[in-house]
Protein backbone atom coordinates (compact mmCIF):
# COMPACT_ATOMS: atom_id res chain seq x y z
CA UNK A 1 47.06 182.84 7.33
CA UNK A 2 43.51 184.11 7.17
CA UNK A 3 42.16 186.47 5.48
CA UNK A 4 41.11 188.21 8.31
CA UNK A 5 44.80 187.79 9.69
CA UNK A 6 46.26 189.38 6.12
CA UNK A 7 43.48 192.14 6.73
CA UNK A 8 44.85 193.01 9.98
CA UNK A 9 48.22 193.50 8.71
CA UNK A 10 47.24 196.62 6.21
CA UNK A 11 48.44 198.55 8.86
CA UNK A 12 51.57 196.94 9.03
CA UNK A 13 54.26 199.20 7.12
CA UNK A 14 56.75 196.22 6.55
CA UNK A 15 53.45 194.36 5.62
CA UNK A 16 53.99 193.66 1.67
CA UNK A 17 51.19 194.62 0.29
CA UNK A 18 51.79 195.81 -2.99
CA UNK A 19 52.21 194.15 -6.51
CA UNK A 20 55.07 195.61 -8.77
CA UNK A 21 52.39 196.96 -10.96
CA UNK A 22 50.69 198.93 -7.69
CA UNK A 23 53.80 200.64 -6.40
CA UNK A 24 54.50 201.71 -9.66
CA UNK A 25 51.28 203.48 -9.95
CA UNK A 26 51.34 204.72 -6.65
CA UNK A 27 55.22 206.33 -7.18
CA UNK A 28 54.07 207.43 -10.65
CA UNK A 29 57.40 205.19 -11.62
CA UNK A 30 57.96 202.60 -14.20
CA UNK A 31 58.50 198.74 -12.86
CA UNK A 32 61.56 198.86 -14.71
CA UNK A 33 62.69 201.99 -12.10
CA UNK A 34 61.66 199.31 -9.23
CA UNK A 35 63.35 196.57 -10.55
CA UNK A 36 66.77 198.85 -10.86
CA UNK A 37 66.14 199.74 -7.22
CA UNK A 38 66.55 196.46 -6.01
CA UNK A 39 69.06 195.63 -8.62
CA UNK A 40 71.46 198.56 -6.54
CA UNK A 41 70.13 196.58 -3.37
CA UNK A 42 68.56 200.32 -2.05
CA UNK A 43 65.00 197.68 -1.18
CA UNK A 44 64.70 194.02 -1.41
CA UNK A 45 61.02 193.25 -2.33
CA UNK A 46 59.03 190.04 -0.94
CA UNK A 47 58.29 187.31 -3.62
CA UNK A 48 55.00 186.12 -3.61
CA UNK A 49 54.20 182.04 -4.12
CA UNK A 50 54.72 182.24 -7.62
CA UNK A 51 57.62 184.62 -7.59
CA UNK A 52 56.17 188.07 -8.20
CA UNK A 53 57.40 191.17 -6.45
CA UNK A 54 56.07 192.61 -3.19
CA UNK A 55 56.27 195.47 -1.87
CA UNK A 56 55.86 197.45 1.62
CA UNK A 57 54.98 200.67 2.59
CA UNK A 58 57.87 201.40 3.90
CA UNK A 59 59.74 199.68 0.74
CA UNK A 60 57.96 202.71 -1.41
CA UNK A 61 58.69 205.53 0.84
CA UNK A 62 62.24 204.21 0.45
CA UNK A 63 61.81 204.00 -3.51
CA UNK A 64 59.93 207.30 -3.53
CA UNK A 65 63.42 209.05 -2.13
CA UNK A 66 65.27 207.91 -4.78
CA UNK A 67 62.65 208.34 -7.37
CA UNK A 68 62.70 212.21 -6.03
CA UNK A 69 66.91 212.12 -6.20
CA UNK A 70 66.76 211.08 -9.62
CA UNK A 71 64.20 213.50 -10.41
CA UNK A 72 66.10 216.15 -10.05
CA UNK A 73 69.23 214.47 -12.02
CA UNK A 74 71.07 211.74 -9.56
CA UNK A 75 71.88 208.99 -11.56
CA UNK A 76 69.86 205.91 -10.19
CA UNK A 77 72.88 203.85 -8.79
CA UNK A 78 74.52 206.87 -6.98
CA UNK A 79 70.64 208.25 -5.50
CA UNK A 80 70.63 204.46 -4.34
CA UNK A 81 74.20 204.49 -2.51
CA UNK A 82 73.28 208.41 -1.10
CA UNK A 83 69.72 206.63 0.56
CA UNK A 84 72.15 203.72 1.74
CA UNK A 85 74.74 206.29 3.52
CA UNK A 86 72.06 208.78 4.82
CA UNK A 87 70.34 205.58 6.65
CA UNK A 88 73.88 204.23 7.98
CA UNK A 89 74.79 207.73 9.13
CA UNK A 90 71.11 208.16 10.95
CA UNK A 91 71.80 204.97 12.68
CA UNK A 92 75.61 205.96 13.84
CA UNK A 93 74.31 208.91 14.90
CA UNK A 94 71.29 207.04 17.03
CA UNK A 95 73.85 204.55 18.22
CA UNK A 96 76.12 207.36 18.98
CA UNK A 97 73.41 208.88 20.84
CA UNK A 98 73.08 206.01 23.21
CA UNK A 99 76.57 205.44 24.10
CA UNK A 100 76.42 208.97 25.12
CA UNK A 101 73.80 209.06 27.71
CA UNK A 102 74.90 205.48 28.76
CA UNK A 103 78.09 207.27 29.75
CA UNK A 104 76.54 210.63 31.40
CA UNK A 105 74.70 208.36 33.36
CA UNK A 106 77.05 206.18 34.36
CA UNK A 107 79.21 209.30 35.54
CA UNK A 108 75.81 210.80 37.60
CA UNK A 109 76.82 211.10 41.10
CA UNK A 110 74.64 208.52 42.96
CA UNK A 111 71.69 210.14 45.05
């Protein structure tokens, strides 16, 4: 990859982008809060060549929920499994969604 690809893929918000140390900073966290985030498997960061933790965009707005749950007195593990359920339900509910107007159509008197 060039660096003019890896440029082009800022944008990218599965892109990883960000050292441990960065996301940190930017979620005003400790690493140690990031590394017991992907301990409760709530985000799995990228490993760089020599092993370091990577991290998204969308990996810290993820993080950033939980670091807001816990905030306000969730313990870590059960803000991680709350995320988890809340994303599970959204996609039922999508899924749900589907099936639904797969079936109104397929009941639509033909014209």
């Amino acid at each position: 990859m060039t660096a003019d690809d890896s440029f082009g893929r800022l944008d990218d918000d599965d892109y990883p982008a960000y050292t441990m140390g960065r996301a940190a900073e930017m979620l005003g966290t400790t690493q140690s809060f990031l590394r017991a985030v992907g301990e409760a498997r709530l985000i799995t960061p990228l490993r760089s060549a020599g092993g370091h933790r990577r991290y998204s965009r969308y990996q810290l707005r993820i993080a950033a929920r939980a670091r807001e749950l816990v905030d306000h007195g969730t313990p870590i593990e059960a803000a991680c499994r709350i995320i988890i359920l809340e994303d599970q339900l959204e996609e039922a509910q999508r899924t749900n969604a589907e099936h639904r107007r797969a079936a109104e159509a397929s009941k639509a008197p033909a014209a």
